[in-house]
Structures are given as C-alpha cells and as structure tokens.
N, C-alpha and C. Protein backbone atom coordinates (compact mmCIF):
# COMPACT_ATOMS: atom_id res chain seq x y z
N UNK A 1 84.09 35.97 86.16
CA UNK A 1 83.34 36.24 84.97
C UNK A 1 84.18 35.80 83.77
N UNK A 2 83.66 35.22 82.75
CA UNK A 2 84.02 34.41 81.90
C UNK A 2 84.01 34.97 80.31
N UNK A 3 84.49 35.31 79.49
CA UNK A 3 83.76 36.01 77.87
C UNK A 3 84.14 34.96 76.79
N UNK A 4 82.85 34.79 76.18
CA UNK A 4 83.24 33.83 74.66
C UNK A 4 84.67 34.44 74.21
N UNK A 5 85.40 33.70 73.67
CA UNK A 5 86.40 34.22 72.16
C UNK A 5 85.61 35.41 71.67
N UNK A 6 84.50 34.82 71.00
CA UNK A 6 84.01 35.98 69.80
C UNK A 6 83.98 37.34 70.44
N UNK A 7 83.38 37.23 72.04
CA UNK A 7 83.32 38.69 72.83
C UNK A 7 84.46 38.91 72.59
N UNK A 8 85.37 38.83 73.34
CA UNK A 8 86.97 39.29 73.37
C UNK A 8 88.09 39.36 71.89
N UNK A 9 87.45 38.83 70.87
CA UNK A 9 87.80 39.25 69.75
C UNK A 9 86.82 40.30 69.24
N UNK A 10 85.86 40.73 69.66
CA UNK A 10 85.15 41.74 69.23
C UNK A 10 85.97 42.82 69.71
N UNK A 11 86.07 43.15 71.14
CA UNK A 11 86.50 44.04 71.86
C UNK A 11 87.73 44.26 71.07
N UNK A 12 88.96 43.39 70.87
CA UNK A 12 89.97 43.56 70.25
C UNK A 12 90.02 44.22 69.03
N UNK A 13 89.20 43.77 68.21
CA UNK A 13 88.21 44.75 66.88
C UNK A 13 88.26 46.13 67.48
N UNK A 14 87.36 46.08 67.78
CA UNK A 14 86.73 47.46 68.41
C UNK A 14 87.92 48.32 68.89
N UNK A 15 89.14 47.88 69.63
CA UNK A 15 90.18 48.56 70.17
C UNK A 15 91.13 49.18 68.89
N UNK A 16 91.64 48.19 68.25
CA UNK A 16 92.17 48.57 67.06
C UNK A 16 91.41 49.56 65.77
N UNK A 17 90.13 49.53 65.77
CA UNK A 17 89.39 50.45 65.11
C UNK A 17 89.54 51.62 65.53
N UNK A 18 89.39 52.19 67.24
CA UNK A 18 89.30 53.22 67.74
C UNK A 18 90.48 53.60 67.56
N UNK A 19 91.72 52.76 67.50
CA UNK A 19 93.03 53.09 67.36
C UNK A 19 93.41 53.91 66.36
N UNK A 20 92.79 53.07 65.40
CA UNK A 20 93.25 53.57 63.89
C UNK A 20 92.74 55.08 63.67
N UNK A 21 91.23 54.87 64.05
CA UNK A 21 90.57 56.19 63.98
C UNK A 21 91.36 57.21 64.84
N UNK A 22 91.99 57.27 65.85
CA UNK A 22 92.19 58.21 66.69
C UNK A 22 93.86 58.81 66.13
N UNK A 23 94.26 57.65 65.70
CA UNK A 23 95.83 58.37 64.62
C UNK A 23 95.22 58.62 63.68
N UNK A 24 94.57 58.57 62.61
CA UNK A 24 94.11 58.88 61.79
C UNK A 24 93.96 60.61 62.05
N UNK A 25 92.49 60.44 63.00
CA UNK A 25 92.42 62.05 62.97
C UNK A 25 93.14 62.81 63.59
N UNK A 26 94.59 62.21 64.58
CA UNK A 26 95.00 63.08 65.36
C UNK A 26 95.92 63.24 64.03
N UNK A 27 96.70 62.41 63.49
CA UNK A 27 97.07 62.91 62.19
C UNK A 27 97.00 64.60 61.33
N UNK A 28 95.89 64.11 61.03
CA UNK A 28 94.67 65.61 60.38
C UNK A 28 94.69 66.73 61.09
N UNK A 29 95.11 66.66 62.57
CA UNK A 29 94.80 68.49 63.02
C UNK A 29 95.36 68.05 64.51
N UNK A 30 97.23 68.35 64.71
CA UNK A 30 97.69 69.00 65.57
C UNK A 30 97.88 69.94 66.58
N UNK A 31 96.73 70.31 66.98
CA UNK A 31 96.64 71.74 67.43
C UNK A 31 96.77 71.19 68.83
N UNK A 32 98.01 71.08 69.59
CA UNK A 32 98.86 70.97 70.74
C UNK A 32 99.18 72.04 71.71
N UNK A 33 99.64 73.40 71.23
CA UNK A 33 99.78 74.01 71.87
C UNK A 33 99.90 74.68 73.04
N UNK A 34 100.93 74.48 74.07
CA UNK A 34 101.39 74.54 75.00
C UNK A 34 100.75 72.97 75.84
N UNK A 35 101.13 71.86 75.14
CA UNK A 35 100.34 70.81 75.86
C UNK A 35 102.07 69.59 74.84
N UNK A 36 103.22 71.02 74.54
CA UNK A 36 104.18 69.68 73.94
C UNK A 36 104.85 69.56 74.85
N UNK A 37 105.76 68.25 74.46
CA UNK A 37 107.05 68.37 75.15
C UNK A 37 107.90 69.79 75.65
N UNK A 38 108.94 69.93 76.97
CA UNK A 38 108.79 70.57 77.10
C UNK A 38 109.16 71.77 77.79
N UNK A 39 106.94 72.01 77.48
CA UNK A 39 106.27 73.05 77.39
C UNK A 39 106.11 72.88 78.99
N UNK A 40 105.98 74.07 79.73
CA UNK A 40 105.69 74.44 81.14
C UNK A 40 104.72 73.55 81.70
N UNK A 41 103.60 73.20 81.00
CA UNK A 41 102.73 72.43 81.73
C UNK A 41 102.98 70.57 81.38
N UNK A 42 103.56 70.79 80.27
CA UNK A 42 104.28 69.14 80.48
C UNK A 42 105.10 68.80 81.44
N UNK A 43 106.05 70.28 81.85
CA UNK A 43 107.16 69.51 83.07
C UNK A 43 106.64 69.64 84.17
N UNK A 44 105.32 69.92 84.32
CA UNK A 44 104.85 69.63 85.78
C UNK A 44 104.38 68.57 86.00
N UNK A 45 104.02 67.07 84.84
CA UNK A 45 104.25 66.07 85.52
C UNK A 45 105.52 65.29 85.81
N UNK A 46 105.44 65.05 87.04
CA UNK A 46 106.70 64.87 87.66
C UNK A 46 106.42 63.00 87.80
N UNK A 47 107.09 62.28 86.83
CA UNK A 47 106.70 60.68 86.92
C UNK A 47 107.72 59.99 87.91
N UNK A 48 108.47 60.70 88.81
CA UNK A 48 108.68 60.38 90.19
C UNK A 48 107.77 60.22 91.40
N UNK A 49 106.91 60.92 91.10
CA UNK A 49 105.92 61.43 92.16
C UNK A 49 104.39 60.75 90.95
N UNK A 50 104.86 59.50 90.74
CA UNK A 50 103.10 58.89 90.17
C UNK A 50 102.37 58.81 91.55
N UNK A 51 101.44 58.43 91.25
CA UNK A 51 100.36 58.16 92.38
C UNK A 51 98.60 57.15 91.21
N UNK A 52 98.22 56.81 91.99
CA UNK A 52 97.02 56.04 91.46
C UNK A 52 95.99 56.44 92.62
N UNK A 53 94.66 56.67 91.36
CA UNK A 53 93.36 57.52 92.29
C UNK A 53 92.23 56.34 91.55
N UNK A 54 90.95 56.35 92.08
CA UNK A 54 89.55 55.80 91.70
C UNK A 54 88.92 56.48 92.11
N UNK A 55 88.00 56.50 91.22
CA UNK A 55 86.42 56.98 91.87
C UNK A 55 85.80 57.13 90.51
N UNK A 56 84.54 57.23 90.58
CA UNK A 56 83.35 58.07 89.60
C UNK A 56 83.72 58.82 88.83
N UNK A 57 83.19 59.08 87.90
CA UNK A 57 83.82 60.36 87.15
C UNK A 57 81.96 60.66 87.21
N UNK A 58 82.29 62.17 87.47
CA UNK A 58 81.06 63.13 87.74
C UNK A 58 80.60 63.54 86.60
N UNK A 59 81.43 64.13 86.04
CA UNK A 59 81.64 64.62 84.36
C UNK A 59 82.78 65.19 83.96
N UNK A 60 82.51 65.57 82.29
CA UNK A 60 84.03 66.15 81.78
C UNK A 60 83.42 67.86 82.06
N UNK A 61 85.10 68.10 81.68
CA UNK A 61 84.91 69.53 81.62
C UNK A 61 86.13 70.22 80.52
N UNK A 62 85.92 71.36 80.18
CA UNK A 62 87.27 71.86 79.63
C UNK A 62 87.82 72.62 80.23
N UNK A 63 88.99 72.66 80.42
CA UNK A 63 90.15 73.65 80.92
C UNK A 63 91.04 73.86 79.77
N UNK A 64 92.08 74.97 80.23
CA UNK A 64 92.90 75.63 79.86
C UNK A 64 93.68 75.70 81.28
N UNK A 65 94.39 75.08 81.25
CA UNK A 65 95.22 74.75 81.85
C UNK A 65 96.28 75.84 82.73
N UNK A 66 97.13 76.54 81.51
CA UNK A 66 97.76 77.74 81.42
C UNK A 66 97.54 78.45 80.27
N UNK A 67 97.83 79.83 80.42
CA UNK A 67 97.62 81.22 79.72
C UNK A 67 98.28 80.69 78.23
N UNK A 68 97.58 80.49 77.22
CA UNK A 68 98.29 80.70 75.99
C UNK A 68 98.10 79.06 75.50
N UNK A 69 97.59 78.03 76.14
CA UNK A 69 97.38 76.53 75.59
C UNK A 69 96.25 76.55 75.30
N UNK A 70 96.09 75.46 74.19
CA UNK A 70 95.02 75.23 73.19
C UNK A 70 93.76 74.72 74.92
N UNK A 71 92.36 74.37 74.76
CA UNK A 71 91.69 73.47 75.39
C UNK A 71 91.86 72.40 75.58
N UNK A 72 91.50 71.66 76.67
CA UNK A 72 92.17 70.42 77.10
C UNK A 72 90.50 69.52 77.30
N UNK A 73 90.55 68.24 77.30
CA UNK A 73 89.64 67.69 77.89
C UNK A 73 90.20 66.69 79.58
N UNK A 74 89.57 67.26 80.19
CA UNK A 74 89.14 66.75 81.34
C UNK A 74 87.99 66.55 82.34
N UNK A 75 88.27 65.56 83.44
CA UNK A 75 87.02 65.23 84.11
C UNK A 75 87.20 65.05 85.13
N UNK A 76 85.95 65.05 86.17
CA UNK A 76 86.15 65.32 87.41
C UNK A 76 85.54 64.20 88.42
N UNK A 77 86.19 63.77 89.49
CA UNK A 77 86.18 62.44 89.72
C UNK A 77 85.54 62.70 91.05
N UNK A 78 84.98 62.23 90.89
CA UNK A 78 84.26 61.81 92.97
C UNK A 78 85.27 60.49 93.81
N UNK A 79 86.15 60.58 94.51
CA UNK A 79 86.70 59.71 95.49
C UNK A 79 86.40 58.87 96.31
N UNK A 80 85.27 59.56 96.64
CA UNK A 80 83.85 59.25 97.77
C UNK A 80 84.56 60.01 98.92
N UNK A 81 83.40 60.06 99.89
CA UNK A 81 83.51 60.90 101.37
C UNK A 81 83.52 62.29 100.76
N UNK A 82 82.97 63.14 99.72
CA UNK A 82 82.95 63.96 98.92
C UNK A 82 84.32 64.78 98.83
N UNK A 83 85.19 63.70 98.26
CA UNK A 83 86.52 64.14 97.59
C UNK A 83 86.16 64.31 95.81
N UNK A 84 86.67 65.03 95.58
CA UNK A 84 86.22 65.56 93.95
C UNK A 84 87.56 66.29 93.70
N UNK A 85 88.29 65.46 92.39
CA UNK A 85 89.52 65.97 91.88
C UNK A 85 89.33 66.22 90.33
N UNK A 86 90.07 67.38 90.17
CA UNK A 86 89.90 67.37 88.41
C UNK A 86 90.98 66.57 88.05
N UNK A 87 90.95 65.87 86.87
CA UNK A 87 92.07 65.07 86.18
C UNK A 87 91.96 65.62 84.76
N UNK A 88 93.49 66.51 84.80
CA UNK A 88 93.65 66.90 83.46
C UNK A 88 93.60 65.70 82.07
N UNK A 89 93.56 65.44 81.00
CA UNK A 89 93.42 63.83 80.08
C UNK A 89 94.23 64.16 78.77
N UNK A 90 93.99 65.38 78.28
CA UNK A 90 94.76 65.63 76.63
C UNK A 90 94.30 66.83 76.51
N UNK A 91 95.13 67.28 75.08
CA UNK A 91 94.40 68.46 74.54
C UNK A 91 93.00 67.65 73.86
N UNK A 92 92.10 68.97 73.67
CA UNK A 92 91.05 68.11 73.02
C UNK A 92 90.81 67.64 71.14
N UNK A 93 92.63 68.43 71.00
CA UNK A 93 92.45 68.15 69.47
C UNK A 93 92.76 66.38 69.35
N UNK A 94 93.32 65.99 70.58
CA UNK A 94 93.69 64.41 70.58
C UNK A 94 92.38 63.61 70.84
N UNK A 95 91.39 63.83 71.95
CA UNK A 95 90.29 63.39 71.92
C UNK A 95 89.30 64.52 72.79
N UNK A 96 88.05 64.31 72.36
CA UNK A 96 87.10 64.60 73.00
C UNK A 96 86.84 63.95 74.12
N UNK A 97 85.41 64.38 75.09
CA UNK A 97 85.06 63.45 76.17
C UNK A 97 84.54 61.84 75.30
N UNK A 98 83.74 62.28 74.34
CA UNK A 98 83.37 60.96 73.76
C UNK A 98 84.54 60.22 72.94
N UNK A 99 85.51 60.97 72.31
CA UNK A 99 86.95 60.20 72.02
C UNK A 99 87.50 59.18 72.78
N UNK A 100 87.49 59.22 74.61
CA UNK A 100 87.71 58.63 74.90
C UNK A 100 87.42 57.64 75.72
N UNK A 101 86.19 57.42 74.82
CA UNK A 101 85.37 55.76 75.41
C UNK A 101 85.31 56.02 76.88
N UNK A 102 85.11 56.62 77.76
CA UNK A 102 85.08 57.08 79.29
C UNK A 102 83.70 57.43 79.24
N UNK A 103 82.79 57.17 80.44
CA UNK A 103 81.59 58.10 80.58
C UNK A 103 81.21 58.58 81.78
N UNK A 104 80.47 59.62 81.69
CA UNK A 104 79.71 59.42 83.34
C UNK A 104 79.07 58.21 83.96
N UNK A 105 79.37 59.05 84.97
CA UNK A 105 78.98 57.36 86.01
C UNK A 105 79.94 55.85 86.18
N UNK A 106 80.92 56.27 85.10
CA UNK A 106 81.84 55.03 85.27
C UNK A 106 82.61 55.28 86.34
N UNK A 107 82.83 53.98 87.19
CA UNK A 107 83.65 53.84 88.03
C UNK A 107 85.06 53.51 86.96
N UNK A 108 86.29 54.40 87.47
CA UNK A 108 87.49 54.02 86.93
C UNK A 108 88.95 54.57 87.78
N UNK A 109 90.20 53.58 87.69
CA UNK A 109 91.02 53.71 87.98
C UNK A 109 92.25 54.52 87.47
N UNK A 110 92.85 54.94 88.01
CA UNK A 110 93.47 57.07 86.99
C UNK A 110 94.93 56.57 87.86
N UNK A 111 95.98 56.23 86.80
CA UNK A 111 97.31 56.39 87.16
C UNK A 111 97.67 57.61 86.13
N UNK A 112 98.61 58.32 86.70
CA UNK A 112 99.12 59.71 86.82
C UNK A 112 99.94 60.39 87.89
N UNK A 113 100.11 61.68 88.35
CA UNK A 113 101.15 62.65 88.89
C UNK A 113 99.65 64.11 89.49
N UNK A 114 99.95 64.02 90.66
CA UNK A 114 99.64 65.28 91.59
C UNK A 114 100.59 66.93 90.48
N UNK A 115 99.83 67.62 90.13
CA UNK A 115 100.76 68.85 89.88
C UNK A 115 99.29 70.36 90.45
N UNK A 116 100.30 71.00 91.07
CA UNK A 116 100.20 72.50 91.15
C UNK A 116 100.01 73.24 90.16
N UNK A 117 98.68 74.13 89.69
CA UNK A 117 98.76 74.93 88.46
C UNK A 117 98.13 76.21 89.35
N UNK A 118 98.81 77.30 89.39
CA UNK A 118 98.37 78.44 90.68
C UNK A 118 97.90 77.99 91.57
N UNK A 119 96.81 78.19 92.23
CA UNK A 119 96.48 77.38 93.27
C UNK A 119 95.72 76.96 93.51
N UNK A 120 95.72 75.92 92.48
CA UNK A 120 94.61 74.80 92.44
C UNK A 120 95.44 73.73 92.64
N UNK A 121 95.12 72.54 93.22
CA UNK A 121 95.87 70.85 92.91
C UNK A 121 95.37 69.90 91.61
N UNK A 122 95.66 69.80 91.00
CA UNK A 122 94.98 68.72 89.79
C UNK A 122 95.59 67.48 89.58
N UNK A 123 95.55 66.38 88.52
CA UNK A 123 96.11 65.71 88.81
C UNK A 123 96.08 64.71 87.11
N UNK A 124 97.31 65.03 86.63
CA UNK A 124 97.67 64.77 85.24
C UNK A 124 97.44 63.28 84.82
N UNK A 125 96.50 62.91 84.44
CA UNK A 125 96.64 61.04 83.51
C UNK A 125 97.58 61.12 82.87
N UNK A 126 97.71 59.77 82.76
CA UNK A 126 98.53 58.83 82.02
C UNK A 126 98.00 58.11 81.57
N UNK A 127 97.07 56.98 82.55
CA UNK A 127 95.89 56.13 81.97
C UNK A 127 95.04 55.98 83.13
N UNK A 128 93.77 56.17 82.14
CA UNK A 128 92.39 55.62 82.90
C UNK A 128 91.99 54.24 82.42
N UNK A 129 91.84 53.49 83.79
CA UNK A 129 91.16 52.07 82.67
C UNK A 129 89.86 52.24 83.92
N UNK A 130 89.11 51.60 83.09
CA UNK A 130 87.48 51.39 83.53
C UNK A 130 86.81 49.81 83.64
N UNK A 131 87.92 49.01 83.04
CA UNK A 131 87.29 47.24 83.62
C UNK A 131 88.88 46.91 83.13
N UNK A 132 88.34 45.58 82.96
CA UNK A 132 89.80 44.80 82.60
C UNK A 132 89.88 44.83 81.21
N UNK A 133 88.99 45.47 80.39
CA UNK A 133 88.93 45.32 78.89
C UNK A 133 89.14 46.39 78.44
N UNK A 134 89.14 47.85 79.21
CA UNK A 134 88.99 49.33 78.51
C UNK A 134 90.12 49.86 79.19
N UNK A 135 91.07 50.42 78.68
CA UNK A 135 91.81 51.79 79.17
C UNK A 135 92.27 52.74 77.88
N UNK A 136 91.98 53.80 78.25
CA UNK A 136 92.70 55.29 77.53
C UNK A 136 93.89 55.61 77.83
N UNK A 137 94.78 55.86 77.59
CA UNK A 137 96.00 55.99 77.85
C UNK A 137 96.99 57.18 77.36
N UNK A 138 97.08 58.25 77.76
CA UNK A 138 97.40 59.46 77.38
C UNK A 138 99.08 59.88 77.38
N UNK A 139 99.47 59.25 78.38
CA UNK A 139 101.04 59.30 78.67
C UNK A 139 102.09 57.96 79.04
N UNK A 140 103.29 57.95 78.43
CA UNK A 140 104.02 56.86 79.19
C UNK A 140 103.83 57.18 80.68
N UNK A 141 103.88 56.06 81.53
CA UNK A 141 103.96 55.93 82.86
C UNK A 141 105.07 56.47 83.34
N UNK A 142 105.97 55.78 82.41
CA UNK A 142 107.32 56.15 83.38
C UNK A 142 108.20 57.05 82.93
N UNK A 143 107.81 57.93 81.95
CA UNK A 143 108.42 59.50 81.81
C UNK A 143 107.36 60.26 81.58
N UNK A 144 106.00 60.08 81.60
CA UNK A 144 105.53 61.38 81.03
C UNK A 144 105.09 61.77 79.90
N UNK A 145 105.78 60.99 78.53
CA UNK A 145 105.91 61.62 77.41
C UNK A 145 104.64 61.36 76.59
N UNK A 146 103.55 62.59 76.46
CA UNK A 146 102.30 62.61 75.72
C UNK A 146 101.68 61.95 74.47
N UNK A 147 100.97 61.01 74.56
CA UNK A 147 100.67 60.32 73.17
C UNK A 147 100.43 61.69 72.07
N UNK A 148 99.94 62.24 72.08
CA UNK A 148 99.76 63.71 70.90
C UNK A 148 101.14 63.70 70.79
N UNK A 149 102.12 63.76 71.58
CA UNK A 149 103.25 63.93 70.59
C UNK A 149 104.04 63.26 69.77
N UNK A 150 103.61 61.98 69.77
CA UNK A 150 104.39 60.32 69.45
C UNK A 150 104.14 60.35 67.98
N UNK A 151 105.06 59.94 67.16
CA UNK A 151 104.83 59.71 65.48
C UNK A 151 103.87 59.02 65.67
N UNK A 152 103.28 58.43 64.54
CA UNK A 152 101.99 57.56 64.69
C UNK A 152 102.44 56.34 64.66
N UNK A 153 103.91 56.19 63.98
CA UNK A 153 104.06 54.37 64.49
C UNK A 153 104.31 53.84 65.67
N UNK A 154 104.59 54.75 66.69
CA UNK A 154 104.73 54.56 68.34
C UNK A 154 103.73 54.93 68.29
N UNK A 155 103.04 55.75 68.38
CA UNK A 155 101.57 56.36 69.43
C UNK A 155 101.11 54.80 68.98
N UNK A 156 100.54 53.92 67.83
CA UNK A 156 99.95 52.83 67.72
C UNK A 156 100.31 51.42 68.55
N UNK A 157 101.89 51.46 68.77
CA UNK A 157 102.33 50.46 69.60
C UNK A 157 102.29 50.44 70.68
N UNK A 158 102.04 51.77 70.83
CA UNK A 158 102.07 52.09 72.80
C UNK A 158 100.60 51.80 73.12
N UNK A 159 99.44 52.36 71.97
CA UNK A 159 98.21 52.25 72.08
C UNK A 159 97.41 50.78 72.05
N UNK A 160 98.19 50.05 71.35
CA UNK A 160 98.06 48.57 71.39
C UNK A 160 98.57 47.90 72.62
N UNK A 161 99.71 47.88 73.27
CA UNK A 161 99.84 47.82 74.33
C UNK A 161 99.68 47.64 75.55
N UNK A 162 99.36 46.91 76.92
CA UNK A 162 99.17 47.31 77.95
C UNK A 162 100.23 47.12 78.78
C-alpha cells in the first residue's frame, strides 16, 4: 500500500497538532498522583521483563490501580481464543480514551511489562501502535519512565519520535 506525500504530510500535521495539544493541556492540570516516578505502582514495571501483546481492544475502562492514585485510563484487549487482558495506559489527567487516538474495534500492537497488582495480572504500556502511521506512547521502552512525568521539551521529542 502506497500514500500520496500530501496523505503522509497530513498525518504528520495531524501528529504534531495532537502533540502540541496534549503538552499543552497536560501542562494545565497535573494531577498524577501515585502514577509518579517512584511511586509503588511505577516500580512494578519491570522493563527487564518487556513483553509485546496484540489483539482488539474491546473497550476502555477506568481503574485505580492502587489505594490512594488519581484514575487511570485503560483498555481491555481480546487476544483471541477468548484471552482478554486489561492494559493499564496513563493517568487520565494525561489522556482520555479519546486522547488517545485508539478505538474500539482497533486491532493494535501493546509493547509493555506483565505486573501483579493483588491478584489480578495486568499489563503496563509503553506503546500502542495501531498501523504503521499511529502509535501512543506512554513510557520509555527501556526504563519505564512515564511521559506525564517528562518536562515538556522531552515529553515532545520522545513524542515526535519513533
């Protein structure tokens, strides 16, 4: 499959817009809480132990993760052979389900870390991409360290990035 320039400079548009917008408002209202550096539920991703999952996403949902953290947005993935995992994504002061360009019914690919929260299994992003043109990207790969917590002149370079 093939895309004009103009497509793929659109998209590029479009990426850097969402960019701007998303430092912008994460800018405006911090509300992180128990989702910083860390914080108990940050050191349970363990970026020794990455792993990469696909499937569907069924829908989002919100959690609270642990006792005393702000709401989180996450979503829940069909594997197929009716495997269904929750994937924790951000707090939701960083994005909403619609913040992050993800929808139902998309097929997408989820690099991240397996973690234990009582006794449930979940399984922490880093990045979801959904074609060769879209990914969300919530954490460095290779430590862990949460875009919500990045000044905004890194969170933008990392976000520009692939």
């Amino acid at each position: 499959m093939s895309y004009s320039l103009r497509t793929v400079s659109f998209y590029i548009f479009l990426s850097l817009l969402m960019t701007i917008t998303s430092v912008a408002a994460f800018a405006k209202e911090k509300n992180i809480k128990g989702w910083e550096v860390g914080s108990e539920y940050n050191d349970l991703y363990n970026p020794k132990e990455r792993d990469n999952i696909k499937g569907d996403i069924i829908k989002f949902v919100t959690v609270t993760p642990l006792k005393g953290m702000v709401p989180g947005t996450a979503l829940i993935l069909d594997e197929g052979g009716g495997d269904k995992v929750l994937v924790h994504l951000c707090p939701e002061s960083y994005a909403s389900p619609r913040e992050t360009g993800l929808r139902k019914g998309e097929w997408v690919k989820i690099k991240g870390a397996w973690a234990d929260i009582g006794d449930e299994t979940v399984f922490i992003a880093s990045k979801v991409k959904k074609d060769n043109e879209f990914s969300f990207k919530v954490r460095l790969t290779s430590d862990g360290t949460p875009f919500w917590t990045m000044p905004p002149e890194q969170l933008a370079k990392e976000l520009a990035s692939d």
